[in-house]
N, C-alpha and C. Protein backbone atom coordinates (compact mmCIF):
# COMPACT_ATOMS: atom_id res chain seq x y z
N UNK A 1 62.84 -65.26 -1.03
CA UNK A 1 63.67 -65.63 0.09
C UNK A 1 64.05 -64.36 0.85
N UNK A 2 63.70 -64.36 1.76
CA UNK A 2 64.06 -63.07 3.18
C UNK A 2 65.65 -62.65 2.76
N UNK A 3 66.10 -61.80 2.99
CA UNK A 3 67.54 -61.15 2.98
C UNK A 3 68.04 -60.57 4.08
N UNK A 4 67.14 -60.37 5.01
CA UNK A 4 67.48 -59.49 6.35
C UNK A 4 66.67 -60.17 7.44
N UNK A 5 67.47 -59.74 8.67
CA UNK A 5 67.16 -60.09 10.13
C UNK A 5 67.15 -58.64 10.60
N UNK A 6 66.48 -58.69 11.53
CA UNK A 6 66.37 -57.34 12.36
C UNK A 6 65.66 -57.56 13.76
N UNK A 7 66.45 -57.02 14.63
CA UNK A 7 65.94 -57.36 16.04
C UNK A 7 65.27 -56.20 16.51
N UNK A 8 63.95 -56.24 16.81
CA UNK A 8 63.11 -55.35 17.49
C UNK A 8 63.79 -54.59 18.91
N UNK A 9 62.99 -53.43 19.05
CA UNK A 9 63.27 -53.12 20.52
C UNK A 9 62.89 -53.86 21.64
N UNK A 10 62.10 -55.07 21.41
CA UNK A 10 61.80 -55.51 22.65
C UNK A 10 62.54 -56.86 22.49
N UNK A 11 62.90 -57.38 21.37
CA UNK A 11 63.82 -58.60 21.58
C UNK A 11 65.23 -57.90 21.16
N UNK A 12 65.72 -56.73 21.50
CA UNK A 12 67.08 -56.95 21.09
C UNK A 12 68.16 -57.57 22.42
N UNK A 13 67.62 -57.42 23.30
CA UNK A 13 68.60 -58.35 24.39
C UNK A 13 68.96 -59.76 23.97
N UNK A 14 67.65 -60.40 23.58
CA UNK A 14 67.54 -61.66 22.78
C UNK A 14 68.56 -61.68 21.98
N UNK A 15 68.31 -60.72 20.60
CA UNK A 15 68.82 -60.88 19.30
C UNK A 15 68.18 -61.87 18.53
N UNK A 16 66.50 -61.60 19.25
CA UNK A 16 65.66 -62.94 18.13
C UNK A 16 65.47 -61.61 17.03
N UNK A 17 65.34 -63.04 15.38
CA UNK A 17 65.11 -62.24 14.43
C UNK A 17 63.92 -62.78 13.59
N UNK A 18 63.42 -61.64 12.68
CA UNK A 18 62.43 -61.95 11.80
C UNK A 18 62.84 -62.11 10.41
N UNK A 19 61.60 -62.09 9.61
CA UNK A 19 62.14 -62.48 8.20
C UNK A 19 61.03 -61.30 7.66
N UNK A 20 61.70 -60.67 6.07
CA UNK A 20 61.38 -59.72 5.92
C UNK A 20 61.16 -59.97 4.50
N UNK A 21 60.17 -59.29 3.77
CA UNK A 21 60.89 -59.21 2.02
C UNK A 21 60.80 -58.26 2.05
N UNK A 22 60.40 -56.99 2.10
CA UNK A 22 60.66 -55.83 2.03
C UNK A 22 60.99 -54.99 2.78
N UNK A 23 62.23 -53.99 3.03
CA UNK A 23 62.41 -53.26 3.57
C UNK A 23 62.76 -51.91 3.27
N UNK A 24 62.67 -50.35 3.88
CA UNK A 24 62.37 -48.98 3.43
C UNK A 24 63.25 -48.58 5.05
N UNK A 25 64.94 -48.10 4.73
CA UNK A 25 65.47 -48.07 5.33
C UNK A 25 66.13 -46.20 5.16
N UNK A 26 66.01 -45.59 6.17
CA UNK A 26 65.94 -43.92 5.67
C UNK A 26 67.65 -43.95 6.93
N UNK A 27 68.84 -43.72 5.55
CA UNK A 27 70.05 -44.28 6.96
C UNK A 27 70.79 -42.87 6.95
N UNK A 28 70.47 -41.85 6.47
CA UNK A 28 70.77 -39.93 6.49
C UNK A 28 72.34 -40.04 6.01
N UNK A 29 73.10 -39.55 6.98
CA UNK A 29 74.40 -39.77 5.57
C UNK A 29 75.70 -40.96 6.18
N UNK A 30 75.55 -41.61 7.12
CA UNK A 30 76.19 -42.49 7.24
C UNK A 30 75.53 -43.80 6.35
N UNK A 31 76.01 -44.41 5.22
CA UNK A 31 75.55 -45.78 4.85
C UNK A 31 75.85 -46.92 5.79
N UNK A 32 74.76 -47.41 6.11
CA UNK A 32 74.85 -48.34 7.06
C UNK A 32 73.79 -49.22 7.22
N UNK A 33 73.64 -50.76 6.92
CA UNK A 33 72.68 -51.60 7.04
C UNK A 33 73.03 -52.90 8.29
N UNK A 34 73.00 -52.68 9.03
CA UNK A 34 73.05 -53.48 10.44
C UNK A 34 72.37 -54.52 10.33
N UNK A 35 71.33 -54.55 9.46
CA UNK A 35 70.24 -55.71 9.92
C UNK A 35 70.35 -56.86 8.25
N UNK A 36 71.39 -56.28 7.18
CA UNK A 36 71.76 -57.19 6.28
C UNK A 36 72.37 -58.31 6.31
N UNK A 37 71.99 -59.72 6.26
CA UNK A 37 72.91 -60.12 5.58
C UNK A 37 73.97 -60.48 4.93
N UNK A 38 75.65 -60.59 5.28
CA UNK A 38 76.33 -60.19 4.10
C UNK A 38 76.38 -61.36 3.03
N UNK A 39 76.62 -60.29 2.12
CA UNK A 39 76.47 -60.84 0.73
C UNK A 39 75.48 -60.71 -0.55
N UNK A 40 74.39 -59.92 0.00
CA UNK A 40 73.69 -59.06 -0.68
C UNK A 40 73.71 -57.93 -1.36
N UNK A 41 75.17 -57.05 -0.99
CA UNK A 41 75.29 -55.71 -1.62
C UNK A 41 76.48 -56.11 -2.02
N UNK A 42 76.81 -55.22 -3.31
CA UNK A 42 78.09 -55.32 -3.59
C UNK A 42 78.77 -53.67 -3.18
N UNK A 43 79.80 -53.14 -2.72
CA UNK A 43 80.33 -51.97 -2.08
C UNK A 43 81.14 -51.10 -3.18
N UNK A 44 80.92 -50.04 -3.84
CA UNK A 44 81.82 -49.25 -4.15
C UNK A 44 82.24 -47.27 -3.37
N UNK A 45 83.32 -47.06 -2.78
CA UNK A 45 83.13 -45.65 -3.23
C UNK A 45 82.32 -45.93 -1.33
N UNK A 46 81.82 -46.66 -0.84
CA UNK A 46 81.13 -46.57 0.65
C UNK A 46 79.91 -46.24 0.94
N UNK A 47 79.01 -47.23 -0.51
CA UNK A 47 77.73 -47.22 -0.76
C UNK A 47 77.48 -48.59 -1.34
N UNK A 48 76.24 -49.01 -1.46
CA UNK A 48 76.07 -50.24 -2.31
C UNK A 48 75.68 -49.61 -3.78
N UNK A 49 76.13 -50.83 -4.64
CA UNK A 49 75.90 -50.64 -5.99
C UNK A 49 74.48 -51.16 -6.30
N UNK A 50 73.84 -49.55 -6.94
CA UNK A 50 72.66 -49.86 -7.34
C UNK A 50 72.13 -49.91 -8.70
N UNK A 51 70.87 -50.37 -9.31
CA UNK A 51 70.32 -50.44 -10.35
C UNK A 51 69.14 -48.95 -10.48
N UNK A 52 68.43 -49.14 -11.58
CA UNK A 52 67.03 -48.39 -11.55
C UNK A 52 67.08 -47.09 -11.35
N UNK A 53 67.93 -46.30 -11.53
CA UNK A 53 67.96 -45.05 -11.56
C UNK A 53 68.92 -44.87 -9.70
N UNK A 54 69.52 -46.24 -9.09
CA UNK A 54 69.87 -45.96 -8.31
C UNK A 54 69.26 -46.60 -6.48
N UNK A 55 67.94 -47.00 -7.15
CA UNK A 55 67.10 -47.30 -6.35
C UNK A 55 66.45 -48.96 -6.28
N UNK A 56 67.78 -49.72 -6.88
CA UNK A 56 67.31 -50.98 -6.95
C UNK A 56 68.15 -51.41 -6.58
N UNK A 57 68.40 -52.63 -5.29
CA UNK A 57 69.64 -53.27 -5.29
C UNK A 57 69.78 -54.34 -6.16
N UNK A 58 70.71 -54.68 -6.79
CA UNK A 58 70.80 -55.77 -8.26
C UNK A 58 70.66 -57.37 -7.78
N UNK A 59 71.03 -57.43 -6.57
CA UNK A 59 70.90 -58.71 -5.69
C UNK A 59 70.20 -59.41 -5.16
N UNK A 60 69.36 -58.42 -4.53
CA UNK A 60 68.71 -58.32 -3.21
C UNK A 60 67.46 -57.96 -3.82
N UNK A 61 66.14 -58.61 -4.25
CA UNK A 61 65.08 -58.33 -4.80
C UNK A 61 63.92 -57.71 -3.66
N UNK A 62 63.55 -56.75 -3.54
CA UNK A 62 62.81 -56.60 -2.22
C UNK A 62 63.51 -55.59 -1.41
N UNK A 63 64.82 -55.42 -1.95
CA UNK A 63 65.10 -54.00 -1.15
C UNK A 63 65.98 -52.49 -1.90
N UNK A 64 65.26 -51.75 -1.47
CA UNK A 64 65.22 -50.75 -2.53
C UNK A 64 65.73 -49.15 -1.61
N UNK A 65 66.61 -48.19 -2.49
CA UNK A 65 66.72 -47.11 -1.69
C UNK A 65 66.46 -45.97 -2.53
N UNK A 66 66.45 -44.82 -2.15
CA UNK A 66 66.15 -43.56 -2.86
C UNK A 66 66.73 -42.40 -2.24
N UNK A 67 67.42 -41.71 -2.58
CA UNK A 67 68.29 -40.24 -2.31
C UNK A 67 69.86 -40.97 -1.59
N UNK A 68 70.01 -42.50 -1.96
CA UNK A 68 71.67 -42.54 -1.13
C UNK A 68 72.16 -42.94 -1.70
N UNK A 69 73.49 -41.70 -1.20
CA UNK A 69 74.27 -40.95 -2.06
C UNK A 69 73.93 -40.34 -3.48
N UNK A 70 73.19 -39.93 -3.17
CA UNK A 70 72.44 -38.23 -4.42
C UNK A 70 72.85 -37.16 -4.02
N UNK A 71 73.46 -36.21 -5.43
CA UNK A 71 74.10 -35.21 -5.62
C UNK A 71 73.36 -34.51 -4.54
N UNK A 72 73.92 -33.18 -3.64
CA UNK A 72 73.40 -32.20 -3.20
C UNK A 72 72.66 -31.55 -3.97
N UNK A 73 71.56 -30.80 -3.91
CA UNK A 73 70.89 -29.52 -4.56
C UNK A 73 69.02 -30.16 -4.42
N UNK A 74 68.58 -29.61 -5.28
CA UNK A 74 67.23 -29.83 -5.52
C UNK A 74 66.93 -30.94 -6.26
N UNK A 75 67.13 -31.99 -5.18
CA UNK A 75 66.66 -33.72 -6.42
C UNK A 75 65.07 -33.85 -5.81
N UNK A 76 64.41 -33.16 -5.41
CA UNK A 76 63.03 -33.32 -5.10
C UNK A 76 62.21 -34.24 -6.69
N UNK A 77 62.44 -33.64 -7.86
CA UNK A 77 61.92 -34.53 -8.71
C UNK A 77 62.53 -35.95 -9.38
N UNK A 78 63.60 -35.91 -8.58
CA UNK A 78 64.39 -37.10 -9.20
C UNK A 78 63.90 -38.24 -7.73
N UNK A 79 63.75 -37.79 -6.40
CA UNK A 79 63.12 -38.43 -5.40
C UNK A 79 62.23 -39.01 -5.62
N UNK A 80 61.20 -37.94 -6.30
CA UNK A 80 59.95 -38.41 -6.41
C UNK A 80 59.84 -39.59 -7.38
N UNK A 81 60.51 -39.30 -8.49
CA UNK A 81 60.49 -40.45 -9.50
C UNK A 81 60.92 -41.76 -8.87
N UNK A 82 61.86 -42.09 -8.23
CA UNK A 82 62.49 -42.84 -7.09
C UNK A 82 61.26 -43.27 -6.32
N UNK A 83 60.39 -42.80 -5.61
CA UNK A 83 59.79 -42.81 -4.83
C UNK A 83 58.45 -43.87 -5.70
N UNK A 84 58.26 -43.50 -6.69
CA UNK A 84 57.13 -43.88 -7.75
C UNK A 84 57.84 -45.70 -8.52
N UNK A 85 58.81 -45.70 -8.90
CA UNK A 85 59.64 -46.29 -9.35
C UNK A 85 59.39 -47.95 -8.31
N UNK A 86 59.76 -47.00 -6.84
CA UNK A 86 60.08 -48.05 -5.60
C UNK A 86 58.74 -48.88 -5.55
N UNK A 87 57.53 -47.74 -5.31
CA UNK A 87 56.18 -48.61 -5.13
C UNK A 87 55.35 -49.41 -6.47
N UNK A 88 56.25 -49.28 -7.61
CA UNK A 88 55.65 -50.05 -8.91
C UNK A 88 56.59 -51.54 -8.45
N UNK A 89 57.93 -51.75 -8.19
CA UNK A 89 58.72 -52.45 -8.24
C UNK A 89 58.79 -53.15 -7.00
N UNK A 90 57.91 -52.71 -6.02
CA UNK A 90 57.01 -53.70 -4.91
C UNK A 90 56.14 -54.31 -5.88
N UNK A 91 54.88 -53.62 -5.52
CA UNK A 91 54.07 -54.06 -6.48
C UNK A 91 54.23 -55.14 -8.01
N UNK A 92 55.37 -55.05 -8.85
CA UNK A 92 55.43 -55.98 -9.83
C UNK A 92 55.84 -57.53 -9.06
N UNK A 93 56.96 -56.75 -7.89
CA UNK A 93 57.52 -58.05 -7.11
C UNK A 93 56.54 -58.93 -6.77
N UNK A 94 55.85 -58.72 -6.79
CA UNK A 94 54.53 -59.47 -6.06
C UNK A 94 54.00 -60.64 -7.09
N UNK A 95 53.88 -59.62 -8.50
CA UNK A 95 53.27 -60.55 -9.49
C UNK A 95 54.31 -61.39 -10.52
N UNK A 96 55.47 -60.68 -10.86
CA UNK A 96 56.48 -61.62 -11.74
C UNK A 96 57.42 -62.69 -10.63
N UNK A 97 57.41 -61.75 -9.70
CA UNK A 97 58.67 -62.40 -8.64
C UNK A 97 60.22 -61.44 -8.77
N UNK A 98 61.08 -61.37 -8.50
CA UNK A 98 62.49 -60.32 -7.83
C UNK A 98 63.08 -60.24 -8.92
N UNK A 99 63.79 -62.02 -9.41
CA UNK A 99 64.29 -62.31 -10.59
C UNK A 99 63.66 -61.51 -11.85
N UNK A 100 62.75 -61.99 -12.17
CA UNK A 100 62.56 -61.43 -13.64
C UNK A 100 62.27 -60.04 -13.22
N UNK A 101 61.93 -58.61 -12.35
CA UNK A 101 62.15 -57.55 -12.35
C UNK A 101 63.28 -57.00 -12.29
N UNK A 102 64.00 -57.99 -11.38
CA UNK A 102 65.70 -57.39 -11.79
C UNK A 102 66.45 -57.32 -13.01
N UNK A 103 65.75 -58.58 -13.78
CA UNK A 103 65.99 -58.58 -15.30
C UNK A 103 65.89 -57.21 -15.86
N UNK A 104 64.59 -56.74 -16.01
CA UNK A 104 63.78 -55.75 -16.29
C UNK A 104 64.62 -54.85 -16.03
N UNK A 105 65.29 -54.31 -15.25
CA UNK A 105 65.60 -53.25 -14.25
C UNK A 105 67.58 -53.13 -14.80
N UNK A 106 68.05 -54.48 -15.32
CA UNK A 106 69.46 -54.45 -16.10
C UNK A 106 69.16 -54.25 -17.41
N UNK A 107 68.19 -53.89 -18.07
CA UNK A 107 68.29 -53.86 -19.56
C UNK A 107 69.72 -53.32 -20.23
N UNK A 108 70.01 -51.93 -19.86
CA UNK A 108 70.91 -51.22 -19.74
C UNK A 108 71.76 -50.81 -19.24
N UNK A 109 71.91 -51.30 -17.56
CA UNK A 109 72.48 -50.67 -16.28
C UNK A 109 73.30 -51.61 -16.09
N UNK A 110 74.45 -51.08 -15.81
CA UNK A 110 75.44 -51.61 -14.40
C UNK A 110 75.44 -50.92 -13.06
N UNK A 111 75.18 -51.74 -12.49
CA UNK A 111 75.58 -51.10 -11.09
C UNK A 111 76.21 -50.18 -10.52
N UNK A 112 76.35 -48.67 -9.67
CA UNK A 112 76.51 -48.14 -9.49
C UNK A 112 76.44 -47.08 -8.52
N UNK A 113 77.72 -46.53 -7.60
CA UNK A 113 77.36 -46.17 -6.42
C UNK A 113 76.49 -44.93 -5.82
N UNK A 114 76.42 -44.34 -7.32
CA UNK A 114 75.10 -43.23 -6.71
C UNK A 114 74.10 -42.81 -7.41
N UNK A 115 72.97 -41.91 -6.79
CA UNK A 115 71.57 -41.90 -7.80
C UNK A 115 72.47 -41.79 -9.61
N UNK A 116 71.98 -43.03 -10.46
CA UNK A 116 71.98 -42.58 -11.37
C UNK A 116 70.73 -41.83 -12.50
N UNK A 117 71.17 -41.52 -13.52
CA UNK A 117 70.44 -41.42 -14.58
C UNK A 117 69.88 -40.09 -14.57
N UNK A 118 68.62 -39.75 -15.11
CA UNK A 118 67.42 -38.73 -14.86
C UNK A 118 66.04 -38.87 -14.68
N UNK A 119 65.57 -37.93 -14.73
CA UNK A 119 64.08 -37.98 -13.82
C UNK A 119 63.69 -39.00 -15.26
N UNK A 120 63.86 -38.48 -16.65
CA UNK A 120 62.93 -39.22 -17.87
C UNK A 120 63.60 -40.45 -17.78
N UNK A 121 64.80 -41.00 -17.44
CA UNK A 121 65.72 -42.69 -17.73
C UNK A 121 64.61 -43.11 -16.69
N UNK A 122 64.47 -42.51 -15.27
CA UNK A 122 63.38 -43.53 -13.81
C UNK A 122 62.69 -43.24 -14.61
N UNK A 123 61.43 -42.27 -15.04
CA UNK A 123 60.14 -42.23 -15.60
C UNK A 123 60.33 -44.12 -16.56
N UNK A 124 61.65 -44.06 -17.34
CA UNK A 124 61.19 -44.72 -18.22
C UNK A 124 61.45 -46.21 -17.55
N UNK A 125 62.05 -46.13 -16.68
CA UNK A 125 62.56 -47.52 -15.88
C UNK A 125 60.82 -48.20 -15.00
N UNK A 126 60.52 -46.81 -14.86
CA UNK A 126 59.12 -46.91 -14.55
C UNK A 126 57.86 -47.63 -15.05
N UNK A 127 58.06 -47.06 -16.12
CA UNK A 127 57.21 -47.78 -17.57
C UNK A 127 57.42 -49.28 -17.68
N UNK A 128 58.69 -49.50 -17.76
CA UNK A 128 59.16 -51.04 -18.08
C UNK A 128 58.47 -51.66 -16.96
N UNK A 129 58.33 -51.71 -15.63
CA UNK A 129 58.39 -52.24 -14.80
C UNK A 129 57.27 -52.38 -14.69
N UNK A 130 55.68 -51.15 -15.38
CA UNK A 130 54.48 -51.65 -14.82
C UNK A 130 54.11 -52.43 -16.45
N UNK A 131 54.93 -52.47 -17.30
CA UNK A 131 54.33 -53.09 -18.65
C UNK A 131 54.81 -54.43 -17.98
N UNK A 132 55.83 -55.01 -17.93
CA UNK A 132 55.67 -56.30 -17.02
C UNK A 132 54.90 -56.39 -16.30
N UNK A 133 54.78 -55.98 -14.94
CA UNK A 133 53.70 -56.23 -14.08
C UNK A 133 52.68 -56.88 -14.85
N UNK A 134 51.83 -55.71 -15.65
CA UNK A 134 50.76 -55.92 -16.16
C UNK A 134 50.67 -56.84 -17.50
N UNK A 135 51.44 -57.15 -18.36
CA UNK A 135 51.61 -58.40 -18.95
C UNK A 135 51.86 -59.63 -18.40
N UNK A 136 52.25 -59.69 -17.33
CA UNK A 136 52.34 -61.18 -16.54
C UNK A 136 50.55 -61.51 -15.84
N UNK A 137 49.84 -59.93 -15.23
CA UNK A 137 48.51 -60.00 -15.27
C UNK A 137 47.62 -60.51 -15.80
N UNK A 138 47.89 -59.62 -17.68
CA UNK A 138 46.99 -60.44 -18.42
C UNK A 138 47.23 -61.63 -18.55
N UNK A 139 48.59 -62.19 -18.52
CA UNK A 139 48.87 -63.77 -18.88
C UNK A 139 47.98 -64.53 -18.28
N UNK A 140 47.81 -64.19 -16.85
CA UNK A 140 47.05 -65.18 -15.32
C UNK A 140 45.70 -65.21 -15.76
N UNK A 141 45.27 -63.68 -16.44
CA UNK A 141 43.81 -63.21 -16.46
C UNK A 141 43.28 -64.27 -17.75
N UNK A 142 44.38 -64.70 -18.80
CA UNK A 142 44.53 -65.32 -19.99
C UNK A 142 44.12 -67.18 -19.72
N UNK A 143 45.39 -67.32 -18.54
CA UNK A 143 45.01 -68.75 -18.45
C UNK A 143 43.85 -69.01 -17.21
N UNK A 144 43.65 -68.00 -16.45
CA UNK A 144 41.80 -68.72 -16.00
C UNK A 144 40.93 -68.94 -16.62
C-alpha cells in the first residue's frame, strides 16, 4: 500500500498526486517530509523513529533513510553499510512483502531517533534480511 503523495513540478499548481512504494529522500539537516502521509512516522527528539541500524522506518515498509541524524565525524563506513542494507531491504520487499521484513528488521530493535548501532550490528541486519529474501526464493523455487 503507497504511503506518500508527491506533487511534481509540473502538477504542483494542481496538487495532483501519485502513488509511490518506494522512496530515497536526501532532506540535509532540516528533517522534513512534505510529501508523507501523517501517521506513518512516529517523532522523537525532531526526527522519525527508526529501525535497522537507523535506516528503516518501523511503519512505513518501502521507505528508508541513511545518515539522518548521524553523529558528526567520519560515518562514511557506517553510510555505506546503510546504503547496502537499504538496497537488500528493497530488494527482499519485493519477495517476502514490508510486513515480514519489518519483522526481520525488530528482532532486537526499538525504535529510535538516530543512526543506531555499528557498521558489524547493519553488516549483520544485512545478513538477516538477504537470508530471508533468499529462503522465501527457495520456497517459490520449491513449490514450482
Amino acid at each position: 500500500m503507497p504511503f506518500a503523495t508527491m506533487s511534481t513540478p509540473t502538477t504542483a499548481s494542481t496538487r495532483s498526486k501519485g502513488e509511490f512504494d518506494t522512496i530515497l529522500w536526501a532532506t540535509g539537516y532540516k528533517t522534513s517530509f512534505p510529501f508523507l502521509e501523517e501517521g506513518h512516522l512516529d517523532w522523537a527528539e525532531g526526527v522519525p523513529l527508526r529501525i535497522g541500524g537507523g535506516a528503516v522506518a518501523p511503519r512505513a515498509p518501502g521507505l528508508y533513510f541513511n545518515g539522518l541524524a548521524s553523529p558528526r565525524g567520519g560515518n562514511l563506513p557506517m553510510h555505506s553499510a546503510c546504503a547496502e542494507l537499504i538496497a537488500d531491504c528493497v530488494g527482499a520487499q519485493r519477495v517476502v512483502g514490508g510486513t515480514q521484513l519489518l519483522a526481520a528488521l525488530r528482532h532486537k530493535t526499538t525504535p529510535v531517533p538516530l543512526m543506531d548501532g555499528t557498521v558489524p550490528g547493519i553488516v549483520g541486519d544485512t545478513k538477516r534480511v538477504r537470508s530471508l529474501a533468499n529462503r522465501a526464493r527457495g520456497n517459490r523455487q520449491q513449490a514450482a
